[in-house]
Protein backbone atom coordinates (compact mmCIF):
# COMPACT_ATOMS: atom_id res chain seq x y z
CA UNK A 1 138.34 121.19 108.35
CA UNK A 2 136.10 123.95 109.56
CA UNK A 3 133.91 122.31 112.71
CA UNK A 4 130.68 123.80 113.95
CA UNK A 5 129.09 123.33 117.08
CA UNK A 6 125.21 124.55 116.41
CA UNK A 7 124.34 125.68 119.91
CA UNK A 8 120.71 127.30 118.34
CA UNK A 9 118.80 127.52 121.61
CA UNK A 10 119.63 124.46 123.25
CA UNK A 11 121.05 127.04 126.11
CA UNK A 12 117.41 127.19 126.94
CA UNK A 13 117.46 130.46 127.57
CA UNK A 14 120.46 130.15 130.21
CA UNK A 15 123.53 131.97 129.92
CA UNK A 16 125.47 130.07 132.00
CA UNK A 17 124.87 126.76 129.93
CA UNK A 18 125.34 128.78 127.15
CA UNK A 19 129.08 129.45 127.86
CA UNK A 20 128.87 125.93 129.31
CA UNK A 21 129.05 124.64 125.56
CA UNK A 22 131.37 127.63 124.82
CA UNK A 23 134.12 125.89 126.91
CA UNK A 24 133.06 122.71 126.03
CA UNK A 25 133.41 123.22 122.25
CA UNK A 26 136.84 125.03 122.63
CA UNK A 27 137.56 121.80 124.86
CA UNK A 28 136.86 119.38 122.07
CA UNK A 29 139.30 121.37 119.12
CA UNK A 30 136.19 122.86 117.14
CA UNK A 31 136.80 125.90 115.43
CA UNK A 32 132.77 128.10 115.96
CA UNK A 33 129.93 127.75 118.08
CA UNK A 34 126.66 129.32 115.99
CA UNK A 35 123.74 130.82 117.78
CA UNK A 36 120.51 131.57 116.75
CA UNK A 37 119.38 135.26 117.09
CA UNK A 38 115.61 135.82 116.25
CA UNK A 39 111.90 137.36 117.20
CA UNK A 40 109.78 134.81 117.24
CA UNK A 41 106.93 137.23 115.98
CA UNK A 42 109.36 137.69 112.54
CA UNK A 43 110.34 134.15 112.13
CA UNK A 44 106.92 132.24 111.93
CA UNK A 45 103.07 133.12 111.62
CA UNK A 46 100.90 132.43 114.74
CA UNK A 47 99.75 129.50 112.37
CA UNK A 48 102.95 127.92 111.91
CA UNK A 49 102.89 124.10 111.74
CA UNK A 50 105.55 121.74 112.63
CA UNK A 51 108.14 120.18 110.25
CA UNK A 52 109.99 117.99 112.64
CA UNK A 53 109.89 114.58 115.25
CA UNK A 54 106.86 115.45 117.07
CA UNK A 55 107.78 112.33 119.52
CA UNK A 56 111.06 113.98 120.13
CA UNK A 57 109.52 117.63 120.13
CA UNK A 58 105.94 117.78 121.07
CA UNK A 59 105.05 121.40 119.98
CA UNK A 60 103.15 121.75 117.14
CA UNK A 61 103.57 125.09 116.58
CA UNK A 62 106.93 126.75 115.38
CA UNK A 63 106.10 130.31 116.75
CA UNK A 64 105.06 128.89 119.52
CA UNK A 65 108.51 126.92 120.23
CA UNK A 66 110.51 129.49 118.53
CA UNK A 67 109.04 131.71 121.32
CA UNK A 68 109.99 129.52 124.62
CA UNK A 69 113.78 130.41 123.87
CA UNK A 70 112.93 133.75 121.68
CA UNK A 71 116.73 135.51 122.01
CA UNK A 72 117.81 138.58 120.57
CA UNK A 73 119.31 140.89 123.59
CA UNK A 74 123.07 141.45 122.00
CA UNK A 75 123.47 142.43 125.89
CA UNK A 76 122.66 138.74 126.64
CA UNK A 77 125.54 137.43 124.15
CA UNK A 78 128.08 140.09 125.00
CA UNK A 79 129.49 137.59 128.44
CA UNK A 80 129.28 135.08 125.71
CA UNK A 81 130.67 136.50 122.80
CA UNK A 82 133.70 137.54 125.73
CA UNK A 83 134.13 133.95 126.74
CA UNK A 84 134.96 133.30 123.13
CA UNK A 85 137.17 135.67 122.57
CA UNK A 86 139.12 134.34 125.80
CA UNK A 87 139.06 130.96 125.16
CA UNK A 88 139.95 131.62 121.34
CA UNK A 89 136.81 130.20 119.97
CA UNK A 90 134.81 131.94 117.01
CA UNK A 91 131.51 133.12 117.81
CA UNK A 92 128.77 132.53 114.99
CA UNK A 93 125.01 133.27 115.30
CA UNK A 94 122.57 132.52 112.12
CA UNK A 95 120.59 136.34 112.49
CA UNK A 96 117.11 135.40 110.93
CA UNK A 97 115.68 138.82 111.17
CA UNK A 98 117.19 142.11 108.73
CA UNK A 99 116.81 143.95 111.75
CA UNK A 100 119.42 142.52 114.09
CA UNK A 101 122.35 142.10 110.82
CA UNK A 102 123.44 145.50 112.11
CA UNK A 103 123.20 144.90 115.68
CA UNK A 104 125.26 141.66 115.90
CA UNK A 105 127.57 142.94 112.41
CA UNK A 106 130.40 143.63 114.70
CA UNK A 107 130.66 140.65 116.56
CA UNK A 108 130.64 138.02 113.33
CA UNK A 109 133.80 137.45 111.16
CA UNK A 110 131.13 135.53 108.26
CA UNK A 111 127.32 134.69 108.35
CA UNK A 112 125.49 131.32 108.41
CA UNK A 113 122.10 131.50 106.59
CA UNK A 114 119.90 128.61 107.43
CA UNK A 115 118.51 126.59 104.66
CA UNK A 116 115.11 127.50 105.50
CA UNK A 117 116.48 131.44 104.47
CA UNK A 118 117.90 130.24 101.19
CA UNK A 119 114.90 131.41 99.33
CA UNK A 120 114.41 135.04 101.61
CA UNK A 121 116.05 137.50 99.29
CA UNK A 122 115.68 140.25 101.34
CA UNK A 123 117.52 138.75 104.26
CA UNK A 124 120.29 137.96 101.68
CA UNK A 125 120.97 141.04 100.31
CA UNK A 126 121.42 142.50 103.62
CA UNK A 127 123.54 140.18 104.69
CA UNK A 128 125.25 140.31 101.36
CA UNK A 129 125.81 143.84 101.74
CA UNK A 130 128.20 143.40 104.98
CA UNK A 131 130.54 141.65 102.96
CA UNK A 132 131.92 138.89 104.62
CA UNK A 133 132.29 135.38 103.92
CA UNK A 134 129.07 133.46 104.13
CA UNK A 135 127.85 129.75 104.57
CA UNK A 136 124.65 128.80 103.23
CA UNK A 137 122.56 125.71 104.10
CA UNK A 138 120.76 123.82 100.69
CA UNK A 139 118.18 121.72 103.26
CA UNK A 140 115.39 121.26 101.22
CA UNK A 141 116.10 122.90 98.50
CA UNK A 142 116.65 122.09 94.34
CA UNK A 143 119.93 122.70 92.48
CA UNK A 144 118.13 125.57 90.38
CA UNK A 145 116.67 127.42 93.98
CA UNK A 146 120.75 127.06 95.16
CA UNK A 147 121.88 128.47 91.58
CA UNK A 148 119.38 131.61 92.27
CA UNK A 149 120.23 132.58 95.60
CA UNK A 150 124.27 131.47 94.82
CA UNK A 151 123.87 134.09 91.69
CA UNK A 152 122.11 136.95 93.65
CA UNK A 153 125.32 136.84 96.65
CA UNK A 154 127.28 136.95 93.48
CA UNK A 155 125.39 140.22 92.39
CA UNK A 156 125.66 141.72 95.69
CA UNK A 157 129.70 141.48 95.59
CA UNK A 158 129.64 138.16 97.32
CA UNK A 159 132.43 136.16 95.21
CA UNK A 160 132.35 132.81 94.87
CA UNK A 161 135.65 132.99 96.82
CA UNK A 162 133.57 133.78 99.91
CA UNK A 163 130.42 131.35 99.61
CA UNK A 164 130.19 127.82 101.27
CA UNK A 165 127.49 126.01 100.15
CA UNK A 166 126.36 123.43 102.61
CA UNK A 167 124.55 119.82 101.99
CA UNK A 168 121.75 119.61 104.19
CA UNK A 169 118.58 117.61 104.88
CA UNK A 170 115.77 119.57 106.55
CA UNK A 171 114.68 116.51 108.64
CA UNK A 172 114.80 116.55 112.53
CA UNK A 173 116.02 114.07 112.89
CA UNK A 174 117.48 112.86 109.40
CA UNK A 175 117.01 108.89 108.89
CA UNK A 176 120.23 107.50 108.12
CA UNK A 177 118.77 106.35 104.25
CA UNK A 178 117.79 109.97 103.69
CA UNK A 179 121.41 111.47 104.68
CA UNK A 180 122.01 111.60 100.75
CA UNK A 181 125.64 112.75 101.38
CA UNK A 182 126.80 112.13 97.68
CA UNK A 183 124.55 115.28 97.20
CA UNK A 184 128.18 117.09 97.99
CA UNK A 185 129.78 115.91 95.25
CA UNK A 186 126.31 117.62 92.64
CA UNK A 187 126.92 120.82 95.02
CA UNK A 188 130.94 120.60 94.04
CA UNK A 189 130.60 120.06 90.07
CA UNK A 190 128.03 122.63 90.09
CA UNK A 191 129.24 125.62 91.95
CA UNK A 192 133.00 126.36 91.76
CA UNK A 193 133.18 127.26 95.85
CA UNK A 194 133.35 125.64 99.07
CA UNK A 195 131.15 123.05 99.89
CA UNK A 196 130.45 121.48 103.73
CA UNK A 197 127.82 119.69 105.54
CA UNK A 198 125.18 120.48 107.70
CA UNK A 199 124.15 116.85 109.90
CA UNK A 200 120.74 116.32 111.14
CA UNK A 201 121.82 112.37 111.44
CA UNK A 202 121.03 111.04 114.99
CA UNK A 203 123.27 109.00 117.07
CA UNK A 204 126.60 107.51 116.30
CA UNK A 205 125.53 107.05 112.08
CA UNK A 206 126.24 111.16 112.30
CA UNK A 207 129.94 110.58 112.87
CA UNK A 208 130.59 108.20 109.87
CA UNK A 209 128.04 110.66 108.03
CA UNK A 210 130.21 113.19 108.77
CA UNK A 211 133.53 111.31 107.88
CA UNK A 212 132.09 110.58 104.42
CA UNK A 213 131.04 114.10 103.56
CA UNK A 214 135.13 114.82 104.63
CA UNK A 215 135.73 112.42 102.04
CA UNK A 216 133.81 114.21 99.46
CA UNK A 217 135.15 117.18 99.87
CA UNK A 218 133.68 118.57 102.56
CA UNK A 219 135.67 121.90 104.44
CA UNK A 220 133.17 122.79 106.81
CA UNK A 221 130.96 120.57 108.69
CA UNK A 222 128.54 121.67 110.75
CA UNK A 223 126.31 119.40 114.10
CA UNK A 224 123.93 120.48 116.61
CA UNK A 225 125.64 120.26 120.31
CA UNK A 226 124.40 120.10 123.86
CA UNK A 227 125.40 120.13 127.13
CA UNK A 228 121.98 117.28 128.16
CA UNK A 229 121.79 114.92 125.24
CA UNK A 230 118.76 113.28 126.79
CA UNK A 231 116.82 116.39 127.56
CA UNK A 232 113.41 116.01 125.20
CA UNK A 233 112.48 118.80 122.56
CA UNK A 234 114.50 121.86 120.80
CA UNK A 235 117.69 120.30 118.79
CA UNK A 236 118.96 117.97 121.79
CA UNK A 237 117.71 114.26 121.06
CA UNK A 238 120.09 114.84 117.88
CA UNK A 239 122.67 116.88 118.84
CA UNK A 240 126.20 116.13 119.83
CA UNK A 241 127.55 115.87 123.63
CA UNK A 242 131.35 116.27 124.54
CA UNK A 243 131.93 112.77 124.34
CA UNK A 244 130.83 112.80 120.62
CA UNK A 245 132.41 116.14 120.14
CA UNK A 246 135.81 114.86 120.85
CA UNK A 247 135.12 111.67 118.82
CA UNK A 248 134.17 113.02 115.71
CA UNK A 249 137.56 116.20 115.59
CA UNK A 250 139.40 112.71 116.23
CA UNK A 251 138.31 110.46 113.46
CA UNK A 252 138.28 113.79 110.90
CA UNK A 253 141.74 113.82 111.83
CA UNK A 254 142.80 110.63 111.14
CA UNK A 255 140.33 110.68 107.69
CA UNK A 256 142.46 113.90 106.98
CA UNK A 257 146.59 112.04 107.47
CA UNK A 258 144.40 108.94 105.65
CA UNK A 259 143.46 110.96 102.72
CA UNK A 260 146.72 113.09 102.65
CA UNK A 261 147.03 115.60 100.05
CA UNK A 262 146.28 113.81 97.09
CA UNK A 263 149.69 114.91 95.39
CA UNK A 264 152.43 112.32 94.01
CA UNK A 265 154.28 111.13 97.13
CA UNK A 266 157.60 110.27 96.27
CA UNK A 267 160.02 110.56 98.92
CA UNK A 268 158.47 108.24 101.54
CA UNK A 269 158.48 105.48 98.63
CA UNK A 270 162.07 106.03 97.95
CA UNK A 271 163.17 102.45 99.15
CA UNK A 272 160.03 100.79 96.95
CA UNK A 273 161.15 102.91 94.08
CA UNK A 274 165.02 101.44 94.10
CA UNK A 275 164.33 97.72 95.53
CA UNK A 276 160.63 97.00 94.15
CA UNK A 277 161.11 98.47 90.66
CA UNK A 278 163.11 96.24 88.15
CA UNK A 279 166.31 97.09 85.93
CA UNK A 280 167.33 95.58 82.87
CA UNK A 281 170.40 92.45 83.01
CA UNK A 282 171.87 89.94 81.14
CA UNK A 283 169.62 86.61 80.64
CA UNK A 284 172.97 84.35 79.35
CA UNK A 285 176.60 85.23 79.11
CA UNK A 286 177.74 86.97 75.46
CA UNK A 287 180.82 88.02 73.96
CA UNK A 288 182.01 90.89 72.53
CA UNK A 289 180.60 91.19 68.76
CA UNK A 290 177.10 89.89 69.98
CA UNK A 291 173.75 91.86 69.09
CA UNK A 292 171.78 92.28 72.11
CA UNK A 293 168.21 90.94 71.88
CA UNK A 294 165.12 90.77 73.95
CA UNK A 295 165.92 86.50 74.11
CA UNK A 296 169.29 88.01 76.00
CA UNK A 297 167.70 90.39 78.68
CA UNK A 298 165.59 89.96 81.88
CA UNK A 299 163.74 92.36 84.14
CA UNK A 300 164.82 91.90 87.51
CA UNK A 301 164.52 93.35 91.14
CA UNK A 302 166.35 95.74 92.09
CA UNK A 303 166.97 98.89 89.63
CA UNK A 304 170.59 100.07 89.61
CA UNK A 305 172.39 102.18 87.97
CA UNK A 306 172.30 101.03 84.62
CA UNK A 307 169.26 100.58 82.11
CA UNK A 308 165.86 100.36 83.46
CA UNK A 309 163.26 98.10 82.91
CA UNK A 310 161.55 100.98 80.74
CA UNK A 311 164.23 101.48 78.63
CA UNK A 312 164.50 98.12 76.93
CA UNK A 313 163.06 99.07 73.39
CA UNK A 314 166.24 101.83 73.29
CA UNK A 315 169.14 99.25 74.06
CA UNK A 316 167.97 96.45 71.92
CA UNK A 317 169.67 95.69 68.39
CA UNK A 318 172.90 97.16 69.83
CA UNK A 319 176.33 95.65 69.72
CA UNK A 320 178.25 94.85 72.65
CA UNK A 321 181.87 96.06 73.10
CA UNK A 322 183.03 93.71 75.76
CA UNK A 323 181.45 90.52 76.97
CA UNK A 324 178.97 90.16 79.71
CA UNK A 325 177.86 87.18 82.13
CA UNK A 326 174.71 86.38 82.87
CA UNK A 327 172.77 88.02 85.63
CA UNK A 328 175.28 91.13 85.02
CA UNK A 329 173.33 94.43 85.39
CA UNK A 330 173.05 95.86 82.25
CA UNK A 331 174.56 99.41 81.78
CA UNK A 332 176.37 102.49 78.92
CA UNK A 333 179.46 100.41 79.06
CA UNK A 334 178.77 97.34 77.43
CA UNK A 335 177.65 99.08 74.08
């Protein structure tokens, strides 16, 4: 499993709370923390209304939100992108703007494209054209708008080998009843790559949300984090602390030894296989001359080294060459 911590802005602005969730997301075993890297006057119009909680996040506005945190100085994420690189941590941002893909190019090993982006073609293709891996949000979105922007990665030399198509509801927050994880399991039939999760669940429900996506085949999952879980507005009210952090790498864990890897597992069922499964014996005492018949044979706990249970159609109608007692395993010798 492939965790996430979505940082966006909830650094505020501050670089020192920024590598503040840097550690703190090494801390709890995740594998990325994502940025967002944008100008606020190429993301939204001046007339930009809201789309999420406006009693969690008062602004109406998105440029005018998107511009309290506006962050796009690659000198600003260099001390960053250093402390992951020490602490062994990838860095991720989600570049919104064609003009900063070459700037930050060199700092990302694959690209996350939000789900509000699925639809910007031009953004795509250059993105596309740097070649690396990249995980796409669905938020909003129909099967057919996925299917278009899935086959124009796939004409810019994207392979389906390097897409990761994430379930994602464009809600902030997303009511539990709305989470619609099953949607994974439409993504997986549909589009022969990866497929994740990207959780806009509030509270606690986000960790069992999360489990269940695991279940369905989820590889990546991806949660908002923060440092100040109770701090109002940006992506904090439903982001993930430490404390949840930590919970959630622990429970995919033990999902992951639960689930196991779905091949036949025959070696730590060894003992069942020998003392659970039945062989074939002898249901009376006979003497030598007799025809064997069903009427003569019982299954019975434990196999041996004879006949087993499965083999009683091949054994009966034969004549036995020395006489047997009864509850005698049944084996080549007696015929």
């Amino acid at each position: 499993m492939f965790l996430i911590g979505e940082a966006g802005v909830n650094h505020e602005g501050s670089q020192e709370k920024a590598i503040d969730l840097v550690r703190q997301t090494h801390a709890a075993g995740w594998n990325a923390i994502k940025f967002q890297t944008y100008r606020s006057s190429f993301l939204a119009a001046q007339e930009s209304p809201s789309y999420w909680d406006l009693s969690e996040e008062s602004e109406t506005s998105q440029y005018q939100l998107f511009k309290k945190h506006e962050c796009f100085d690659l000198n600003w994420y260099l001390p960053i992108i250093e402390t992951c690189n020490a602490v062994g941590i990838e860095f991720m941002t989600s570049v919104f703007d064609p003009f900063l893909v070459d700037i930050f190019d060199p700092y990302l090993q694959r690209y996350k494209i939000s789900s509000s982006d699925l639809t910007n073609h031009q953004l795509i293709k250059i993105i596309a054209s740097k070649s690396k891996p990249i995980i796409l949000s669905t938020g909003a979105s129909t099967i057919d708008e996925v299917s278009k922007c899935v086959g124009l990665l796939n004409e810019n030399k994207i392979p389906l080998s390097n897409i990761t198509l994430l379930h994602c509801v464009l809600n902030y927050p997303t009511e539990s009843r709305l989470a619609n994880i099953s949607r994974i399991s439409s993504i997986s039939k549909t589009f022969n790559c990866g497929v994740g999760y990207s959780c806009h669940v509030k509270g606690e429900d986000s960790v069992e949300a999360c489990q269940i996506a695991q279940v369905l085949g989820a590889s990546v999952i991806e949660k908002h984090i923060t440092s100040t879980p109770f701090m109002p507005g940006n992506d904090h009210y439903h982001a993930f602390d430490f404390r949840m952090m930590c919970k959630l790498k622990d429970n995919i864990e033990k999902t992951s030894l639960l689930l196991g890897k779905g091949s036949d597992d025959i070696d730590s069922q060894i003992l069942a296989r020998q003392n659970a499964r039945r062989g074939l014996y002898f249901a009376k005492n006979l003497k030598e001359g007799e025809i064997l018949s069903e009427n003569n044979v019982v299954s019975l706990r434990p196999t041996h080294q004879g006949f087993k249970a499965e083999e009683l159609c091949g054994i009966i109608g034969k004549t036995l060459v020395r006489s047997a007692v009864k509850g005698t395993p049944i084996s080549s010798q007696y015929f």
